[in-house]
N, C-alpha and C. Protein backbone atom coordinates (compact mmCIF):
# COMPACT_ATOMS: atom_id res chain seq x y z
N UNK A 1 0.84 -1.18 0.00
CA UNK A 1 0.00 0.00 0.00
C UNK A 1 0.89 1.24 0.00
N UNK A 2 0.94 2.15 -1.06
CA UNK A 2 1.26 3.42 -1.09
C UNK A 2 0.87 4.31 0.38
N UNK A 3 1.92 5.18 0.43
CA UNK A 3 1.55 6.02 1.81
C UNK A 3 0.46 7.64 1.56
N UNK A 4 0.14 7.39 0.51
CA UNK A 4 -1.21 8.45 0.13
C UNK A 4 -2.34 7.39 0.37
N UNK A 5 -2.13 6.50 0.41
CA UNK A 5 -3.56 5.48 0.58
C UNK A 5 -3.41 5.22 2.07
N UNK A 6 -2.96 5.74 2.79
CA UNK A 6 -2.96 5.70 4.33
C UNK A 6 -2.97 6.57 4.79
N UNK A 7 -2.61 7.62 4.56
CA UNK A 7 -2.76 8.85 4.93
C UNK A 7 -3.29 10.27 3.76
N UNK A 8 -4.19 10.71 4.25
CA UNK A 8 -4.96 11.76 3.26
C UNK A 8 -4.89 13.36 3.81
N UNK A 9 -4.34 14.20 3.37
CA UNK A 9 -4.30 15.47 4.28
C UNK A 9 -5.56 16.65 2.85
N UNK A 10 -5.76 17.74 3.63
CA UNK A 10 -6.73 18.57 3.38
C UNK A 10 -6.27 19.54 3.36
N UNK A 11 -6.16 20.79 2.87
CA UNK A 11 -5.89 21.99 3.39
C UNK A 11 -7.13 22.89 2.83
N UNK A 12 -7.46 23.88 4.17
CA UNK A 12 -8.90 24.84 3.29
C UNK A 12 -7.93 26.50 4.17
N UNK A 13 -8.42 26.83 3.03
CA UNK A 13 -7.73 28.76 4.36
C UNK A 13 -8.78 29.16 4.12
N UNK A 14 -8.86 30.39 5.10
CA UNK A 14 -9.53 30.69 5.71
C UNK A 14 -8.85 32.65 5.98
N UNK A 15 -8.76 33.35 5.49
CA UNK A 15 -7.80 34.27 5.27
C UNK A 15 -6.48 34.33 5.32
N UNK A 16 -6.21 34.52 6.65
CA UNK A 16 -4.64 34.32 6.95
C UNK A 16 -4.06 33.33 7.20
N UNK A 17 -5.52 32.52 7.67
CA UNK A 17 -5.27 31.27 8.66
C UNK A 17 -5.49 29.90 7.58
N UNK A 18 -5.22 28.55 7.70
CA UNK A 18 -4.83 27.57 7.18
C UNK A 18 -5.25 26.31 8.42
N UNK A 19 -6.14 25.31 7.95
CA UNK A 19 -6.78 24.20 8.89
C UNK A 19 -5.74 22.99 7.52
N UNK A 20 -5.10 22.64 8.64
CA UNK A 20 -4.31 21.03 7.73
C UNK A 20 -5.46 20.34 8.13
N UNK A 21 -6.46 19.07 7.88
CA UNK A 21 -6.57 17.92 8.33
C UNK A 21 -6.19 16.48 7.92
N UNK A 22 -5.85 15.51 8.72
CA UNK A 22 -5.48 14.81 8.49
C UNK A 22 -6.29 13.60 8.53
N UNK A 23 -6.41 12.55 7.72
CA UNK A 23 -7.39 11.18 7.87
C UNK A 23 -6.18 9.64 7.81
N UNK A 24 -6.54 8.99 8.21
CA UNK A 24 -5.51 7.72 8.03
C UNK A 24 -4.58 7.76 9.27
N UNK A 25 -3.35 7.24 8.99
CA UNK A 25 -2.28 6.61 10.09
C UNK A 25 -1.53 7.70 9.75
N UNK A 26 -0.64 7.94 10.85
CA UNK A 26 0.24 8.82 10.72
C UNK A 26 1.67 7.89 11.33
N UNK A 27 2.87 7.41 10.71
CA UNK A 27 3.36 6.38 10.91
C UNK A 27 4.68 6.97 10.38
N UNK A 28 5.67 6.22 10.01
CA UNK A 28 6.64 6.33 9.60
C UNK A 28 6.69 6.35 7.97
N UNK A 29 5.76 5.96 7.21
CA UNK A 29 5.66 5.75 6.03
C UNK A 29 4.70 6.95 5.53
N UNK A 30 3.73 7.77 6.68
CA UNK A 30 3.17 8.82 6.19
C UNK A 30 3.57 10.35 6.95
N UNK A 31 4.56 10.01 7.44
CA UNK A 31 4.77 10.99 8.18
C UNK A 31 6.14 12.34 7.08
N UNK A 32 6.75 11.71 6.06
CA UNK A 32 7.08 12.70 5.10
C UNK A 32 5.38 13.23 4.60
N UNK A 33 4.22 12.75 3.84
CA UNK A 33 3.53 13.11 3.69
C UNK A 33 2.92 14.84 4.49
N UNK A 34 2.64 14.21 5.50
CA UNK A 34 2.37 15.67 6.70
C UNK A 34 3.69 16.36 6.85
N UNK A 35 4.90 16.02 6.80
CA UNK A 35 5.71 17.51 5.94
C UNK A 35 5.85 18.15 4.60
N UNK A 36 5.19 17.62 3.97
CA UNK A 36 5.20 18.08 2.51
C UNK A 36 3.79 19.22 2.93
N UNK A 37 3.25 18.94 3.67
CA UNK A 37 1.71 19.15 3.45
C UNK A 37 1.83 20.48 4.05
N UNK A 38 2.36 20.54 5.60
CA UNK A 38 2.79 21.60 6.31
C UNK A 38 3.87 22.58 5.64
N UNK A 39 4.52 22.11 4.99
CA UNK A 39 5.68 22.95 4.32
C UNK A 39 4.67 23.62 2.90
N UNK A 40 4.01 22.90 2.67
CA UNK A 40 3.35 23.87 1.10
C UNK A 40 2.24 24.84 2.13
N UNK A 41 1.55 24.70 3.14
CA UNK A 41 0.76 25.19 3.68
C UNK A 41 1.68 26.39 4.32
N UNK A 42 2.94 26.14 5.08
CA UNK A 42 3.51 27.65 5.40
C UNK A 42 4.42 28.47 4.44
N UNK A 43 4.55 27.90 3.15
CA UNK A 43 4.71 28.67 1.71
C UNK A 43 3.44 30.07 1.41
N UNK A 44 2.76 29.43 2.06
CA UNK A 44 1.60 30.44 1.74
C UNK A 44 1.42 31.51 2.59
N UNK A 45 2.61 31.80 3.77
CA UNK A 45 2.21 32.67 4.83
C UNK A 45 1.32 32.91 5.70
N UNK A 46 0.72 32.18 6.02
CA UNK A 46 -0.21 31.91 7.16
C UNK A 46 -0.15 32.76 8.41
N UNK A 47 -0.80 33.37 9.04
CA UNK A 47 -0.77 33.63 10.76
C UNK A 47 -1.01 32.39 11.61
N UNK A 48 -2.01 31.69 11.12
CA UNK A 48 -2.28 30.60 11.98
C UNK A 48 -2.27 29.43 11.19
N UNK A 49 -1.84 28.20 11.62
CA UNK A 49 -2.09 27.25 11.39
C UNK A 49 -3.02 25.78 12.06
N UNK A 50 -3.96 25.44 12.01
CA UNK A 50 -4.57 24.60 12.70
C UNK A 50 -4.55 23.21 12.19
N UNK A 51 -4.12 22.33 12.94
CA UNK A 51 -3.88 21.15 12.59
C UNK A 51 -4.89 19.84 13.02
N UNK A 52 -5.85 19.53 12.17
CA UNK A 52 -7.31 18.60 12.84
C UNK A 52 -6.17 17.19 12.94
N UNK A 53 -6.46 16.61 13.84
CA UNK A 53 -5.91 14.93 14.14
C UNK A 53 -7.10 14.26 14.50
N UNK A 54 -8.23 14.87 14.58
CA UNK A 54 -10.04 13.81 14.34
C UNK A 54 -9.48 12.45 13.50
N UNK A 55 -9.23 13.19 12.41
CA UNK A 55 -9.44 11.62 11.29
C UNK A 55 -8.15 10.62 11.33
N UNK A 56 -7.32 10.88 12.27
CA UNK A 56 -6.36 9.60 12.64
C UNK A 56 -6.91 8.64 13.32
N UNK A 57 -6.60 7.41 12.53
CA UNK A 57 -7.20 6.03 13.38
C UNK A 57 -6.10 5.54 13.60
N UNK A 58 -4.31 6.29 13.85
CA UNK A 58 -3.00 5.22 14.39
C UNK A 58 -2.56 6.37 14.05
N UNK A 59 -1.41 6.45 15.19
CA UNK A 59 -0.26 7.35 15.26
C UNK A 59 0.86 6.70 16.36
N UNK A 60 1.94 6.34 15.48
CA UNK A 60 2.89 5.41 16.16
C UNK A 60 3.65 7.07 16.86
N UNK A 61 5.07 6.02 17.14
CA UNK A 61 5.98 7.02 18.29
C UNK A 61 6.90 7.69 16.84
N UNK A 62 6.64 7.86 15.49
CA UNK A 62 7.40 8.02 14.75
C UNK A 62 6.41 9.60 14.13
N UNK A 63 4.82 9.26 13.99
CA UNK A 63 4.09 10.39 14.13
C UNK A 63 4.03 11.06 15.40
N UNK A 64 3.99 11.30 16.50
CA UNK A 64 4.49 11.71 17.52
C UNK A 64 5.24 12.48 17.39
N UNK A 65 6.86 12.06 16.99
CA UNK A 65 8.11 12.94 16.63
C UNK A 65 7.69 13.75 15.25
N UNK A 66 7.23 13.82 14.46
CA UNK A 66 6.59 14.11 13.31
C UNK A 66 5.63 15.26 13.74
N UNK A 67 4.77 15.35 14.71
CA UNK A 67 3.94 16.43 15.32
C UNK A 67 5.11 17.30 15.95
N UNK A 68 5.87 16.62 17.00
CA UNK A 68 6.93 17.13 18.05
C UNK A 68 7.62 18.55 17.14
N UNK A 69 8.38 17.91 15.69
CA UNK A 69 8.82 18.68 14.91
C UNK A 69 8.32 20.03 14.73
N UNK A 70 6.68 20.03 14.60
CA UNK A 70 6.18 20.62 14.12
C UNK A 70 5.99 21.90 14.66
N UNK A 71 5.88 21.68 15.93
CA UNK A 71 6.02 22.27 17.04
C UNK A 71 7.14 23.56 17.07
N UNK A 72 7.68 22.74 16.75
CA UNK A 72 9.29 23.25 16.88
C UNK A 72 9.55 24.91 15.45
N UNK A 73 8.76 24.09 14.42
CA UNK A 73 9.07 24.98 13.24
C UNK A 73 8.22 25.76 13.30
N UNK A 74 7.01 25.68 13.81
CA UNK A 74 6.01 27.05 13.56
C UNK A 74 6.88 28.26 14.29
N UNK A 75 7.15 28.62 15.00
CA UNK A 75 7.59 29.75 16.22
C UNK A 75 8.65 30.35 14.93
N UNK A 76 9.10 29.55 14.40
CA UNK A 76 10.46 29.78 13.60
C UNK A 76 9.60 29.98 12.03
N UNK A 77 8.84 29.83 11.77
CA UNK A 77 7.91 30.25 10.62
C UNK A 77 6.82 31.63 10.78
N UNK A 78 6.90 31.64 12.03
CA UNK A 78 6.34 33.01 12.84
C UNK A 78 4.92 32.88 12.61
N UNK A 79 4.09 31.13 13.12
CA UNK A 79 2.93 30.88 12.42
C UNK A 79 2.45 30.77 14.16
N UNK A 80 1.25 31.03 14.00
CA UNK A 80 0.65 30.04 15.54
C UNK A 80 -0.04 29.01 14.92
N UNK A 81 0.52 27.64 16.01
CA UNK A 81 0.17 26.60 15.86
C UNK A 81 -0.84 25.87 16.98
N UNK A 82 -2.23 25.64 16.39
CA UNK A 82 -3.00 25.14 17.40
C UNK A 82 -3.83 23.41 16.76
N UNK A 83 -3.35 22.67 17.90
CA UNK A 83 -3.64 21.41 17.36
C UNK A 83 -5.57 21.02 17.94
N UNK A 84 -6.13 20.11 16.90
CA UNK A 84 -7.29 20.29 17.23
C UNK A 84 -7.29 18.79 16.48
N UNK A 85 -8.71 18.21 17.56
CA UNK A 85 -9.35 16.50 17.37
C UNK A 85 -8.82 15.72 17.69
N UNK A 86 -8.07 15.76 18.47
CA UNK A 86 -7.66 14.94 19.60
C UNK A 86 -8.05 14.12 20.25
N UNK A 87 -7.57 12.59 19.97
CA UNK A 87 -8.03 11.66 20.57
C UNK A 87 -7.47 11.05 21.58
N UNK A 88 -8.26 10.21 22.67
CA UNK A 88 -7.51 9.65 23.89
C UNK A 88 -6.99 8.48 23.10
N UNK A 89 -6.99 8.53 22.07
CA UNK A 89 -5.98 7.17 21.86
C UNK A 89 -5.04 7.76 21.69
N UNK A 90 -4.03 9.04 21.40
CA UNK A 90 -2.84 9.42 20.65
C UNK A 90 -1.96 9.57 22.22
N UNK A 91 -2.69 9.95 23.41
CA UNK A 91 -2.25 9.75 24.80
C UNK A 91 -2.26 8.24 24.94
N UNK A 92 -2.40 7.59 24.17
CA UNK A 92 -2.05 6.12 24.97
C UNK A 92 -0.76 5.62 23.96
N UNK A 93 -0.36 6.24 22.88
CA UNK A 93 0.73 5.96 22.06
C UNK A 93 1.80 5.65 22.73
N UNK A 94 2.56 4.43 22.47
CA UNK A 94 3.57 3.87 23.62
C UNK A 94 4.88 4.82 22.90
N UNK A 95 5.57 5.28 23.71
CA UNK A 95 6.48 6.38 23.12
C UNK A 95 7.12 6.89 23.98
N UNK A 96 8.09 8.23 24.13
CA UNK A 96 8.53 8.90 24.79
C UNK A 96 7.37 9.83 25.82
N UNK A 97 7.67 10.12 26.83
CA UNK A 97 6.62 11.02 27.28
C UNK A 97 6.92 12.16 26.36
N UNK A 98 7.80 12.76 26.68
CA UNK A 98 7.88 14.28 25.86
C UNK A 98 7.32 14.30 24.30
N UNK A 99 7.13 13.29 24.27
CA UNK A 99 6.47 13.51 22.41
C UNK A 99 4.52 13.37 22.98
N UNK A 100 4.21 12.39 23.64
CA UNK A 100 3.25 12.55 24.27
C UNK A 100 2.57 14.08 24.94
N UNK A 101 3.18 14.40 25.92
CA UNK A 101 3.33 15.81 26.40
C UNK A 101 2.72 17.20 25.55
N UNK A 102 3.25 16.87 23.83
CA UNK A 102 2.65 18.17 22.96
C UNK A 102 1.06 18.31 23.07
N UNK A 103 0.66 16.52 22.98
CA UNK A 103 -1.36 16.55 23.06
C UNK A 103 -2.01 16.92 23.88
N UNK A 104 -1.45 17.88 24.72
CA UNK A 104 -2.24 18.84 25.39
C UNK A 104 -3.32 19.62 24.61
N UNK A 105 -4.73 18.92 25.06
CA UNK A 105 -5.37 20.57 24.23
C UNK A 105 -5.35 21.33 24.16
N UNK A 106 -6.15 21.95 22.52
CA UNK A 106 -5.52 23.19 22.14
C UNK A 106 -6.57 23.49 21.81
N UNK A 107 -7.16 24.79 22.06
CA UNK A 107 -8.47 25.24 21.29
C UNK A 107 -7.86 26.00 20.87
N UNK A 108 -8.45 25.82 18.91
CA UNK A 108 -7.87 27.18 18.56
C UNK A 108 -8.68 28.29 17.97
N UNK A 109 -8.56 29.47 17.47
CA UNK A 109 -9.24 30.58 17.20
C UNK A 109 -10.28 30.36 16.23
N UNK A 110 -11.64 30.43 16.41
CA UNK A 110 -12.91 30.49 15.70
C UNK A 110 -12.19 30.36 14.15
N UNK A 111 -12.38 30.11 13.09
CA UNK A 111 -11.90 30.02 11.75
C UNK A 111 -13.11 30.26 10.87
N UNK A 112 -13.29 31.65 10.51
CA UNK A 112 -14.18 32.22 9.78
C UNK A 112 -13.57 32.95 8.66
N UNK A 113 -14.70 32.37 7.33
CA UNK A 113 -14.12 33.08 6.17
C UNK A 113 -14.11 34.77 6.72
N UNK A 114 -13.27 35.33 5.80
CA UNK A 114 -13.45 36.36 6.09
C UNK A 114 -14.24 37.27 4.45
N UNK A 115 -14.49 38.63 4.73
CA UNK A 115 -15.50 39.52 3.80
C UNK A 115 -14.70 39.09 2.23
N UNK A 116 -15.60 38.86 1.35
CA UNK A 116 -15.09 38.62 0.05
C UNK A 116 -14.30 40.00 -0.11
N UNK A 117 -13.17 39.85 -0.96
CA UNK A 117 -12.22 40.22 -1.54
C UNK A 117 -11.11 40.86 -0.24
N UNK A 118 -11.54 40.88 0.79
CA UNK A 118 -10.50 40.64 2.12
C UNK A 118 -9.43 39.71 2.05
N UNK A 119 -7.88 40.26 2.03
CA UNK A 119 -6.53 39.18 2.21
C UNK A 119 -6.69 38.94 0.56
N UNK A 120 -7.40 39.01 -0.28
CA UNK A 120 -6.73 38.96 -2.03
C UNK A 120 -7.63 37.43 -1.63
N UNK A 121 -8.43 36.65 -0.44
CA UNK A 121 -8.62 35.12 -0.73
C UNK A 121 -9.32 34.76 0.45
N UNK A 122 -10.30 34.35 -0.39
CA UNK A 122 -11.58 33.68 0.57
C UNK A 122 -11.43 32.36 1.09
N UNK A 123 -12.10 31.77 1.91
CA UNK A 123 -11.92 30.03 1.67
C UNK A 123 -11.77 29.35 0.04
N UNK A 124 -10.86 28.39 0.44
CA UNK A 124 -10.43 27.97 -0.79
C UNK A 124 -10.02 26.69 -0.20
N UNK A 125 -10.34 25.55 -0.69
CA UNK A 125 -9.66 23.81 -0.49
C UNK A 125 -8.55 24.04 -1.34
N UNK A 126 -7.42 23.64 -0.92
CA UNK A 126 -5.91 23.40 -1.56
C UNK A 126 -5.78 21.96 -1.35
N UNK A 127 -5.88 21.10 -1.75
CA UNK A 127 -5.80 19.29 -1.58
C UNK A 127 -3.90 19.32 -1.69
N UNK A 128 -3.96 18.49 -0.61
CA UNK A 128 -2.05 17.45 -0.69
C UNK A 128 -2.92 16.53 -0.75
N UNK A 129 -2.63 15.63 -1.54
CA UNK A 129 -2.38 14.19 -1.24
C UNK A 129 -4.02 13.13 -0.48
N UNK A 130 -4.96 14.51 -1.30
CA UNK A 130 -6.12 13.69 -0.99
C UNK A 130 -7.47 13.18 -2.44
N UNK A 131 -7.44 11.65 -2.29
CA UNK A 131 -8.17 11.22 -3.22
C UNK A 131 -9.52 10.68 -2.86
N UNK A 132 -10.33 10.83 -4.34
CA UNK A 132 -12.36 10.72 -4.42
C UNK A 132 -12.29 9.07 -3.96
């Protein structure tokens, strides 16, 4: 199985702001995937970035470090990063604590289109790596 058939990411903006979601496993085999996805998504300059993890049904200790990263690069991309859909299974991921530790909830800021022709761009779906 190809690692687009395990993992499916989304991107919709929202003015400044940018919702990744993710569906499938997030593993060692899809976890370049969700950097390709995040890296074309902060190409676009974003203020915020929101990252849905709802549609993960597996996230080993290799997605873990893969989120951990992520962490790490927004501050340094000058993005805010707020993680959202969070499941009590990604706290039971056998792993390091400190990679555990990031799934603290996160609520993040209401995500409303904003007034047409506001920011040059309304909501808009940008697809990585997601198929009908």
């Amino acid at each position: 199985m190809r690692a687009d058939e395990l993992l499916q990411t989304h991107t919709l903006w929202y003015g400044d702001a940018v919702l990744l979601g993710l569906a499938g496993e997030l593993d060692l085999a899809t976890a370049p995937l969700v950097h390709r996805a995040v890296t074309a998504a902060l190409d676009g300059h974003p203020r915020t970035l929101c990252l849905d993890l709802a549609g993960l049904t597996f996230c080993d200790e290799t997605g873990l470090r893969a989120l951990n990263r992520l962490t790490r690069q927004a501050p340094t991309a000058r993005v805010s990063l707020y993680l959202t859909g969070l499941s009590p299974r990604l706290y039971r991921t056998p792993g390091p604590a400190q990679g555990r530790s990031l799934l603290a909830p996160v609520h993040p800021p209401a995500l409303t289109p904003p007034p047409a022709g506001r920011h040059g761009r309304g909501p808009s779906a940008k697809t990585a790596g997601l198929h009908a």
